[in-house]
PDB file of N, CA and C in Angstrom:
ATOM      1  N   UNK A   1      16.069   5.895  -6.072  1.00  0.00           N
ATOM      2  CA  UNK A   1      15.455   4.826  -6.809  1.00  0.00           C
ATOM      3  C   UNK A   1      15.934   4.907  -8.254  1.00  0.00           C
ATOM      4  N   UNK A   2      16.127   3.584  -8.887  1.00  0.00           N
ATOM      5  CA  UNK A   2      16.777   3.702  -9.909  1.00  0.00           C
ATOM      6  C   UNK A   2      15.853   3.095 -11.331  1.00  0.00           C
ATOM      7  N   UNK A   3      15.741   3.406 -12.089  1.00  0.00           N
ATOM      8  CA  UNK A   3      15.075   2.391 -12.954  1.00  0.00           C
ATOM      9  C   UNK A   3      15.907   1.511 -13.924  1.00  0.00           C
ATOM     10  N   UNK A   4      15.650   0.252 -14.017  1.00  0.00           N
ATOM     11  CA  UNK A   4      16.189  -0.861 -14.701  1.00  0.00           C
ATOM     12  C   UNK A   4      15.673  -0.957 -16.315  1.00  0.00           C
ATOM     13  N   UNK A   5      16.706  -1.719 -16.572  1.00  0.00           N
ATOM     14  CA  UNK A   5      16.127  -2.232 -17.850  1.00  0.00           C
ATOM     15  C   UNK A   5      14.757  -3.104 -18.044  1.00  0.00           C
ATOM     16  N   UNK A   6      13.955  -3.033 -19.468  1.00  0.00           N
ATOM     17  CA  UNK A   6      12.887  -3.742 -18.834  1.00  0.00           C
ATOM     18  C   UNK A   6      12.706  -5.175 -18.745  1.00  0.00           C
ATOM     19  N   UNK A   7      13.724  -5.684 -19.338  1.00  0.00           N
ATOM     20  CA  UNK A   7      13.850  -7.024 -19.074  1.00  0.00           C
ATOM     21  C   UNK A   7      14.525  -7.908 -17.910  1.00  0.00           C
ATOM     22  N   UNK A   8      14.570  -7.297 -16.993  1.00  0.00           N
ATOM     23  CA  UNK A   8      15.486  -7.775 -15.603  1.00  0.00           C
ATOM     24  C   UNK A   8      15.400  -8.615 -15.692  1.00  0.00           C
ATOM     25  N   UNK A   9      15.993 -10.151 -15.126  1.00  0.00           N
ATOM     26  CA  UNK A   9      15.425 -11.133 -15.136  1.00  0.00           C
ATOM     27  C   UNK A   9      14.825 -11.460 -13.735  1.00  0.00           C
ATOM     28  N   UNK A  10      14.989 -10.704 -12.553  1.00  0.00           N
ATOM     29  CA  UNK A  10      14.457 -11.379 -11.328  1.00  0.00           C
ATOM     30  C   UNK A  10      14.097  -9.923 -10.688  1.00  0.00           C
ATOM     31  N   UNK A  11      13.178 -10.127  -9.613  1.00  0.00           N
ATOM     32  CA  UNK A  11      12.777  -9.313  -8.260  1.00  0.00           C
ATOM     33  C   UNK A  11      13.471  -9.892  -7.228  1.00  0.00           C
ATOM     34  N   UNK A  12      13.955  -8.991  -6.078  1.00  0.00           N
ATOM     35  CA  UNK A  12      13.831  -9.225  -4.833  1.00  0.00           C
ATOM     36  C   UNK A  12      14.723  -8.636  -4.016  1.00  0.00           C
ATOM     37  N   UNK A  13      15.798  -9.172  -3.204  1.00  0.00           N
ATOM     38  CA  UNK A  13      16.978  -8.457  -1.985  1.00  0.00           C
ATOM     39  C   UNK A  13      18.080  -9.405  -2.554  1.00  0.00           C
ATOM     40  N   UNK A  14      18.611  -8.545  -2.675  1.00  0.00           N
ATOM     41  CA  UNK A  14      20.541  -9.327  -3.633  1.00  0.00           C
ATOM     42  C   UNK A  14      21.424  -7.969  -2.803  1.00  0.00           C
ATOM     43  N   UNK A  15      22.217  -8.321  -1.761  1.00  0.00           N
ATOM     44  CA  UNK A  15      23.602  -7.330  -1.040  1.00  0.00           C
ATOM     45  C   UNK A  15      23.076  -5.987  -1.249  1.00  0.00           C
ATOM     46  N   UNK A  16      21.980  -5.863   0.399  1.00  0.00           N
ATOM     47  CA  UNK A  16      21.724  -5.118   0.684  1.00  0.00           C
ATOM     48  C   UNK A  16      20.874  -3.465  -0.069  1.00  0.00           C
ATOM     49  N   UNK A  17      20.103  -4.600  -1.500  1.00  0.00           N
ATOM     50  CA  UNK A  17      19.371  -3.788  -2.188  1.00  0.00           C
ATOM     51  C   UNK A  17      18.500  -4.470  -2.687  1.00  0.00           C
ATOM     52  N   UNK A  18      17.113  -3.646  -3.314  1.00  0.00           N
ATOM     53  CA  UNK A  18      15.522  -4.190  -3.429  1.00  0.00           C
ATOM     54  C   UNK A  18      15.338  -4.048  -4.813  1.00  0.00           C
ATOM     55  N   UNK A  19      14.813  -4.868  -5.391  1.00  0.00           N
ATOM     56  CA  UNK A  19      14.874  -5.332  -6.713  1.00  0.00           C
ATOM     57  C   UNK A  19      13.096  -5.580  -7.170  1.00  0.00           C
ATOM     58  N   UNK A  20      12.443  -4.799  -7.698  1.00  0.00           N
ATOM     59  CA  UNK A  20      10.738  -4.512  -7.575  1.00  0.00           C
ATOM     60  C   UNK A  20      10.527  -4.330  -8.702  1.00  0.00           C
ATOM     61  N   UNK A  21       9.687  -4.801  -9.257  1.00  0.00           N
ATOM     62  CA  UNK A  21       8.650  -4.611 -10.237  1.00  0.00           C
ATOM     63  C   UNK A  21       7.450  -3.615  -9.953  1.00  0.00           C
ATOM     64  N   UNK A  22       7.027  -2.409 -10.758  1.00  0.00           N
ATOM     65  CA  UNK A  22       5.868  -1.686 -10.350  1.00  0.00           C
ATOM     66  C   UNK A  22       5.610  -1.199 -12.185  1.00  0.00           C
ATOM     67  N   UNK A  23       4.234  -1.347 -12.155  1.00  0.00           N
ATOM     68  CA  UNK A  23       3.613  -0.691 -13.379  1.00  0.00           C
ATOM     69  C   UNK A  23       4.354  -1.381 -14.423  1.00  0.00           C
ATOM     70  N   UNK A  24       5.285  -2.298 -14.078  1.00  0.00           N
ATOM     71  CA  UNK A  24       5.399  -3.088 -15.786  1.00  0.00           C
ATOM     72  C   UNK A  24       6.712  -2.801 -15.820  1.00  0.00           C
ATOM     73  N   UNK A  25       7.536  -1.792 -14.897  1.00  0.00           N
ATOM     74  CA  UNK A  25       9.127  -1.304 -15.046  1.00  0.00           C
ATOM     75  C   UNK A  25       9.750  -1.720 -13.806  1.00  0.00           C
ATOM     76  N   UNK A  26      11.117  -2.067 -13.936  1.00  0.00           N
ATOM     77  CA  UNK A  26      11.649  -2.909 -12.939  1.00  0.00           C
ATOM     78  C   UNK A  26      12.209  -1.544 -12.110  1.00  0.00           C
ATOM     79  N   UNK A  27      12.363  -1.724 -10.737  1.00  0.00           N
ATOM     80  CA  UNK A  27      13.265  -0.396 -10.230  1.00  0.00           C
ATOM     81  C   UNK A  27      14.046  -0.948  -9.031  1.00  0.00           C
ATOM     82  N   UNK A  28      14.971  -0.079  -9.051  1.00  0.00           N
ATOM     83  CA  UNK A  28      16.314  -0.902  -7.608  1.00  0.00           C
ATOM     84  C   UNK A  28      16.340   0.706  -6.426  1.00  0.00           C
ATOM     85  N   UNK A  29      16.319   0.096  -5.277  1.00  0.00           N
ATOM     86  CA  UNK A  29      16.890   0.380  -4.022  1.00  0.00           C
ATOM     87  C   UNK A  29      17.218   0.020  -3.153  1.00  0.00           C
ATOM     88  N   UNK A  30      17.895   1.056  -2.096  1.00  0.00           N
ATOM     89  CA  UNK A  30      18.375   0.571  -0.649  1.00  0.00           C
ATOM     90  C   UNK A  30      17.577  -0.432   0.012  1.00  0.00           C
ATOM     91  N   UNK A  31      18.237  -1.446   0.173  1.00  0.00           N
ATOM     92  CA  UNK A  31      17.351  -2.191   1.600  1.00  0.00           C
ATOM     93  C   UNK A  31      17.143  -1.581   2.067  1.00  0.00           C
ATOM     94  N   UNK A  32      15.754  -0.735   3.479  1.00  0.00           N
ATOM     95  CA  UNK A  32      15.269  -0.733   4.528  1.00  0.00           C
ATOM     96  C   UNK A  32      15.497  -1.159   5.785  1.00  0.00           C
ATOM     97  N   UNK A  33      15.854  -0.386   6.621  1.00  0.00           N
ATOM     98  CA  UNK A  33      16.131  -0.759   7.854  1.00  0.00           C
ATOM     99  C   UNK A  33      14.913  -1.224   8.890  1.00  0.00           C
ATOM    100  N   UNK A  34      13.788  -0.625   8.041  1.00  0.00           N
ATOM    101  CA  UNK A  34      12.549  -0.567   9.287  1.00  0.00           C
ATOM    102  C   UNK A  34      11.845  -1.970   8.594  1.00  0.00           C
ATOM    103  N   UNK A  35      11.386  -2.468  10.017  1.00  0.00           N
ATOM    104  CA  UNK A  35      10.550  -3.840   9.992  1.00  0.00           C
ATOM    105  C   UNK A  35       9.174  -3.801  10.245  1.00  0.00           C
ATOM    106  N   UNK A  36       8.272  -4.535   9.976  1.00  0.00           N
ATOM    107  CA  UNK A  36       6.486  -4.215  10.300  1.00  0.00           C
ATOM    108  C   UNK A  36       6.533  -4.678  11.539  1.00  0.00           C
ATOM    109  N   UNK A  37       7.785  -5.347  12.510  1.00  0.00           N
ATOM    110  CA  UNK A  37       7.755  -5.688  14.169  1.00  0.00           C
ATOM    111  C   UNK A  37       7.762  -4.384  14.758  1.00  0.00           C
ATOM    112  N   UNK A  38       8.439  -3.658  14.073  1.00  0.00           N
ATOM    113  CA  UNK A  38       9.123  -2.100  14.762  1.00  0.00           C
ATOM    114  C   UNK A  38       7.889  -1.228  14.317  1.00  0.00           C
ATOM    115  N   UNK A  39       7.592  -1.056  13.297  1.00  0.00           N
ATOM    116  CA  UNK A  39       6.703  -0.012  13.014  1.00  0.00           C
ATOM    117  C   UNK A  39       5.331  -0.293  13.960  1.00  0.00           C
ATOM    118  N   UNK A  40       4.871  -1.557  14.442  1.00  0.00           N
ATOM    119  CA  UNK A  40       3.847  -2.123  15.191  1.00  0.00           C
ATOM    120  C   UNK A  40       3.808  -1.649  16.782  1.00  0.00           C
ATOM    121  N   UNK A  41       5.112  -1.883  17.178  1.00  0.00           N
ATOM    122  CA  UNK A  41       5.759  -1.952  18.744  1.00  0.00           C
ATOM    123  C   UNK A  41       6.134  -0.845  18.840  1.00  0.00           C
ATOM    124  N   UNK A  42       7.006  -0.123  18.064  1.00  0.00           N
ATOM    125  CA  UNK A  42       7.554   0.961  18.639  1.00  0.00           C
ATOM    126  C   UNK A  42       6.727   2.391  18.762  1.00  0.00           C
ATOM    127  N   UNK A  43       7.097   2.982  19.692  1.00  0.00           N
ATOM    128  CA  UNK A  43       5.909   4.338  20.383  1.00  0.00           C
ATOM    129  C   UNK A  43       6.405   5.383  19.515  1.00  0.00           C
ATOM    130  N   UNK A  44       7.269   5.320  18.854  1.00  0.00           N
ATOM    131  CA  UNK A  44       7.444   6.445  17.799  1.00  0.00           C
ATOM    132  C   UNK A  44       6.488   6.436  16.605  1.00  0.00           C
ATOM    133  N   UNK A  45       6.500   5.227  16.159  1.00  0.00           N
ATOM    134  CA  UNK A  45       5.046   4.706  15.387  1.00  0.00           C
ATOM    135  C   UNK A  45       3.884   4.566  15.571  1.00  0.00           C
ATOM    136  N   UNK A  46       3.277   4.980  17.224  1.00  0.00           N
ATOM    137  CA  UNK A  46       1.954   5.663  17.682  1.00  0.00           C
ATOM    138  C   UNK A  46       1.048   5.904  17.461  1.00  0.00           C
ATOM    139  N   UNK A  47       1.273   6.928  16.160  1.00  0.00           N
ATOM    140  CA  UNK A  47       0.269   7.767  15.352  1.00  0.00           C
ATOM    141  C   UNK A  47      -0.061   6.705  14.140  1.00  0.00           C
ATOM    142  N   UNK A  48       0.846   6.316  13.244  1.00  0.00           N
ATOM    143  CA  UNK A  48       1.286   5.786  12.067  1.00  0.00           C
ATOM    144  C   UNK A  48      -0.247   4.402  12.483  1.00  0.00           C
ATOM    145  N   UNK A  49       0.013   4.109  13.381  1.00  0.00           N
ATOM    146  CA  UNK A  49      -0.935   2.724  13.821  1.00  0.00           C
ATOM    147  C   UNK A  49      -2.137   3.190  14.246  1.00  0.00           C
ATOM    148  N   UNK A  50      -2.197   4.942  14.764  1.00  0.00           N
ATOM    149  CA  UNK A  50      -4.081   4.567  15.428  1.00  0.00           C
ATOM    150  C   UNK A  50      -4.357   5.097  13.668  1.00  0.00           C
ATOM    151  N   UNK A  51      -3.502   6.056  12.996  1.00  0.00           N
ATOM    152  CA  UNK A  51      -4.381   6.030  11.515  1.00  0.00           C
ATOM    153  C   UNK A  51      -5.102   4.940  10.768  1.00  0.00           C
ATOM    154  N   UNK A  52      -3.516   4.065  10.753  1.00  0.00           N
ATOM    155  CA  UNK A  52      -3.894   2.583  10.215  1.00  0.00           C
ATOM    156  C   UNK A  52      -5.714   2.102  10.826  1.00  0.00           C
ATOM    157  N   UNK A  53      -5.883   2.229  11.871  1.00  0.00           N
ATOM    158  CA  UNK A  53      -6.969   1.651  12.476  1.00  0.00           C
ATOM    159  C   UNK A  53      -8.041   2.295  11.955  1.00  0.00           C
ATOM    160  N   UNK A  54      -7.658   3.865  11.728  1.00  0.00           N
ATOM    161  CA  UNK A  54      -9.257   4.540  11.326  1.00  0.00           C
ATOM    162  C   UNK A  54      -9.334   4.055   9.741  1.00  0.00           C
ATOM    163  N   UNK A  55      -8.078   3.709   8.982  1.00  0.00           N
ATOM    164  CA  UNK A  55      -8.537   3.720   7.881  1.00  0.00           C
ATOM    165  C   UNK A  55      -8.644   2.679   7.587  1.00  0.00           C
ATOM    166  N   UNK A  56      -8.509   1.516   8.759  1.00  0.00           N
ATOM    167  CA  UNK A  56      -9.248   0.336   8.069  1.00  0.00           C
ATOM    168  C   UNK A  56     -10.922   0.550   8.838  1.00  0.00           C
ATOM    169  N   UNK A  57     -11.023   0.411   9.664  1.00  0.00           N
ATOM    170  CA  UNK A  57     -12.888   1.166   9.954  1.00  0.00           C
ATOM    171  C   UNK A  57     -13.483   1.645   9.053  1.00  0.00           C
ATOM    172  N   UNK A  58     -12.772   2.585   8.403  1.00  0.00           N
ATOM    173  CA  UNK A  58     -13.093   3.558   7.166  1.00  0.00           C
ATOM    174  C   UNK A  58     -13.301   2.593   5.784  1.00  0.00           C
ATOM    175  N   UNK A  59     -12.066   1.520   5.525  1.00  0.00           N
ATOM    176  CA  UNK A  59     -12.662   0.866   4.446  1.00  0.00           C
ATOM    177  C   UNK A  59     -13.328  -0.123   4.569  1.00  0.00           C
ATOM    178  N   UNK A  60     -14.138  -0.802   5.706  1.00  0.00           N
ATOM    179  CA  UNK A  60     -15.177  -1.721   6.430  1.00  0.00           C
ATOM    180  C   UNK A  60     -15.907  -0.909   6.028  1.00  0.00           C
ATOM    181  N   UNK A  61     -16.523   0.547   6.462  1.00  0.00           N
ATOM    182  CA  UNK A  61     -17.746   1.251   5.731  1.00  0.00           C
ATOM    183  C   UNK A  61     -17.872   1.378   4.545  1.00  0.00           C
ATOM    184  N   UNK A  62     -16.896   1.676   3.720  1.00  0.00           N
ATOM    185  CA  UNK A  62     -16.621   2.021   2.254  1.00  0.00           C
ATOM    186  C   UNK A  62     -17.158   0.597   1.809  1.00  0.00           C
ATOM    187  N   UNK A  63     -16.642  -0.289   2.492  1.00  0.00           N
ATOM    188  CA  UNK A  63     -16.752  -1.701   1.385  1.00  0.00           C
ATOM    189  C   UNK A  63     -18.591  -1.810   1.430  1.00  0.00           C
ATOM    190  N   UNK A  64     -19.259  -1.773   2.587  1.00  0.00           N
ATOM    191  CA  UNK A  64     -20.313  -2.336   2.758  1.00  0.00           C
ATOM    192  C   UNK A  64     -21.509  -1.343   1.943  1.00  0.00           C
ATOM    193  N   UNK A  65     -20.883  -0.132   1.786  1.00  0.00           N
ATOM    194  CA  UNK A  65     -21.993   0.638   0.614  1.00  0.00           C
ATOM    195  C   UNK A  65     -21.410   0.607  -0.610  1.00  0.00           C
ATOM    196  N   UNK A  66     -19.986   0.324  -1.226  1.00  0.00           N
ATOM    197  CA  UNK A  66     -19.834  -0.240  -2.249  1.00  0.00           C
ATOM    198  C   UNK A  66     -20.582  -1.284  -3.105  1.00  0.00           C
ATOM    199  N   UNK A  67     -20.406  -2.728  -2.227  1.00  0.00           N
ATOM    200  CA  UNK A  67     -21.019  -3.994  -2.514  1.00  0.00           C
ATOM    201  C   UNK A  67     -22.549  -3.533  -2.847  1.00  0.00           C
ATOM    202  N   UNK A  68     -22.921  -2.278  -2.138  1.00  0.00           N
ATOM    203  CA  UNK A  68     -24.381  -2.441  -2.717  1.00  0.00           C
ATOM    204  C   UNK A  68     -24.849  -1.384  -4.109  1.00  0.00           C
ATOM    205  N   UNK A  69     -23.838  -1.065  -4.660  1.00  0.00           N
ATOM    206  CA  UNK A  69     -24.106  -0.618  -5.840  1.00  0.00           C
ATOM    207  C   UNK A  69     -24.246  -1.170  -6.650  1.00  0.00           C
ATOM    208  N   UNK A  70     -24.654  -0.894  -8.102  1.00  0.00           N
ATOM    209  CA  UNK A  70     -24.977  -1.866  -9.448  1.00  0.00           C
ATOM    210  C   UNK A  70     -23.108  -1.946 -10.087  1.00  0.00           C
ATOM    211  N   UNK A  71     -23.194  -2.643 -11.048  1.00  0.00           N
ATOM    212  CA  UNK A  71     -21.872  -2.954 -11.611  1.00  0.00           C
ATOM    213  C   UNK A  71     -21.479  -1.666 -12.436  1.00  0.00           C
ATOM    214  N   UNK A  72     -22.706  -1.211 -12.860  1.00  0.00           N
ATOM    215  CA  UNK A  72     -22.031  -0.262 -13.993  1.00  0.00           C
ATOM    216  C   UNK A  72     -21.626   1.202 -13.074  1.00  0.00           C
ATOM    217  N   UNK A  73     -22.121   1.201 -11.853  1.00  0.00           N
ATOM    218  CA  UNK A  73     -21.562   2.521 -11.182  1.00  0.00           C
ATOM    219  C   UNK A  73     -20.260   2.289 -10.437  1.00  0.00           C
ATOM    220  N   UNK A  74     -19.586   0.864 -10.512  1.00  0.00           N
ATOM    221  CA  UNK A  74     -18.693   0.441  -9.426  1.00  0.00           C
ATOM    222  C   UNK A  74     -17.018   1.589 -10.071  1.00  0.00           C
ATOM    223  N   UNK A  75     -16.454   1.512  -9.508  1.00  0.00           N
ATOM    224  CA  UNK A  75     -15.036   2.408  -9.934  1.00  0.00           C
ATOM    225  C   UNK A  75     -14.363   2.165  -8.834  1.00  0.00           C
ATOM    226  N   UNK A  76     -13.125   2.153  -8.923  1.00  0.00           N
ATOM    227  CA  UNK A  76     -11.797   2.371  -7.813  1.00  0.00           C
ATOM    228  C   UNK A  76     -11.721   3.541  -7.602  1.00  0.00           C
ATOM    229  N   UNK A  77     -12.263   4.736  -8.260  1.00  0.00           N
ATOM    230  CA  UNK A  77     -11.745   5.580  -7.763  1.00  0.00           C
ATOM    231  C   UNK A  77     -12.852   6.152  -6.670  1.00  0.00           C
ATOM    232  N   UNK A  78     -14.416   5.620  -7.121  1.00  0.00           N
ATOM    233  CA  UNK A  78     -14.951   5.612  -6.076  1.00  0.00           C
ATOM    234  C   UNK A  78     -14.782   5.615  -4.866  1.00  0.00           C
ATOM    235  N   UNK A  79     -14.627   4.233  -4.847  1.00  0.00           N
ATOM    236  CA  UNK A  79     -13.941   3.224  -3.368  1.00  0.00           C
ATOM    237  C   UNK A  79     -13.797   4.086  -2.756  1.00  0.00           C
ATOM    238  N   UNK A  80     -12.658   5.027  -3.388  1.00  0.00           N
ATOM    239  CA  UNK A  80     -11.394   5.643  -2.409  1.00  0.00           C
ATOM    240  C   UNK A  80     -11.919   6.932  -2.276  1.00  0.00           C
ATOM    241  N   UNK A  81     -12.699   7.550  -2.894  1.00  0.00           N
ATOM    242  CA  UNK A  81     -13.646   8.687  -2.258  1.00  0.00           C
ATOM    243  C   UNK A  81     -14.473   8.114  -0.870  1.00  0.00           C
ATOM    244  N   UNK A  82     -15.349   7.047  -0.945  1.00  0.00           N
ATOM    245  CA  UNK A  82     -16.186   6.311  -0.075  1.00  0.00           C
ATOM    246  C   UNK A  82     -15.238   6.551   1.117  1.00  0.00           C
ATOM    247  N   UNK A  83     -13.820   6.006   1.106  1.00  0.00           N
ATOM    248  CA  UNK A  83     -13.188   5.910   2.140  1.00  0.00           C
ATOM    249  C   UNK A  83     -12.964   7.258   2.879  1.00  0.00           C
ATOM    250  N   UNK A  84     -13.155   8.129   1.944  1.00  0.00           N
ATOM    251  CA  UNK A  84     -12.393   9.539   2.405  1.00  0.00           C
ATOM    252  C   UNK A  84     -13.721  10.069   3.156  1.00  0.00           C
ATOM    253  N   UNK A  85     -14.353  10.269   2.342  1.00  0.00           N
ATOM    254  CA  UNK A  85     -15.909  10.405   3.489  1.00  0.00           C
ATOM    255  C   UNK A  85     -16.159   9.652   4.763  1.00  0.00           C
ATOM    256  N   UNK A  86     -15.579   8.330   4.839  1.00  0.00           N
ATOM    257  CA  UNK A  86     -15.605   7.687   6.134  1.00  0.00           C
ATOM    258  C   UNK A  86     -14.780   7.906   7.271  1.00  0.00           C
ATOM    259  N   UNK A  87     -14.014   8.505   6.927  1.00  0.00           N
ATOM    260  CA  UNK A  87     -13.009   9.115   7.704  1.00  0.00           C
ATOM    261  C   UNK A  87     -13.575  10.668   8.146  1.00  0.00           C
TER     262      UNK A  87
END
């Protein structure tokens, strides 16, 4: 991964490389070979998908005792404790 100047003028896929914005700094890499068809379907990706499943279950619980806190206790970093306990 490379980092860009910060004025790039564009994001995206230009000959077989990825062109991203994160945190405010532009960065370049390899296109990706793997697709969300393949990672879904394929049995090598197995595991990768029943996780996916617990940790969305996990943030269905997280969300529903979140929402019931007051504003001034709310945090992201909460959340993501909530989640870890739900799991």
């Amino acid at each position: 991964m490379v980092r860009l100047r910060d004025n790039f003028p564009f994001t995206g896929t230009f000959s077989g490389c990825c062109i991203y914005k994160m945190a405010g700094k532009h960065y370049l890499r390899a296109k990706s070979s793997l697709t969300g068809k393949r990672v879904k379907k394929d049995p090598v990706f197995h595991k990768t998908m029943e996780n996916a499943g617990l940790f969305g279950a996990a943030s269905k619980i997280a969300s529903a005792v979140y929402q019931q806190l007051q504003k001034k206790y709310k945090a992201h970093a909460l959340y993501r404790q909530l989640i870890g306990k739900a799991l």
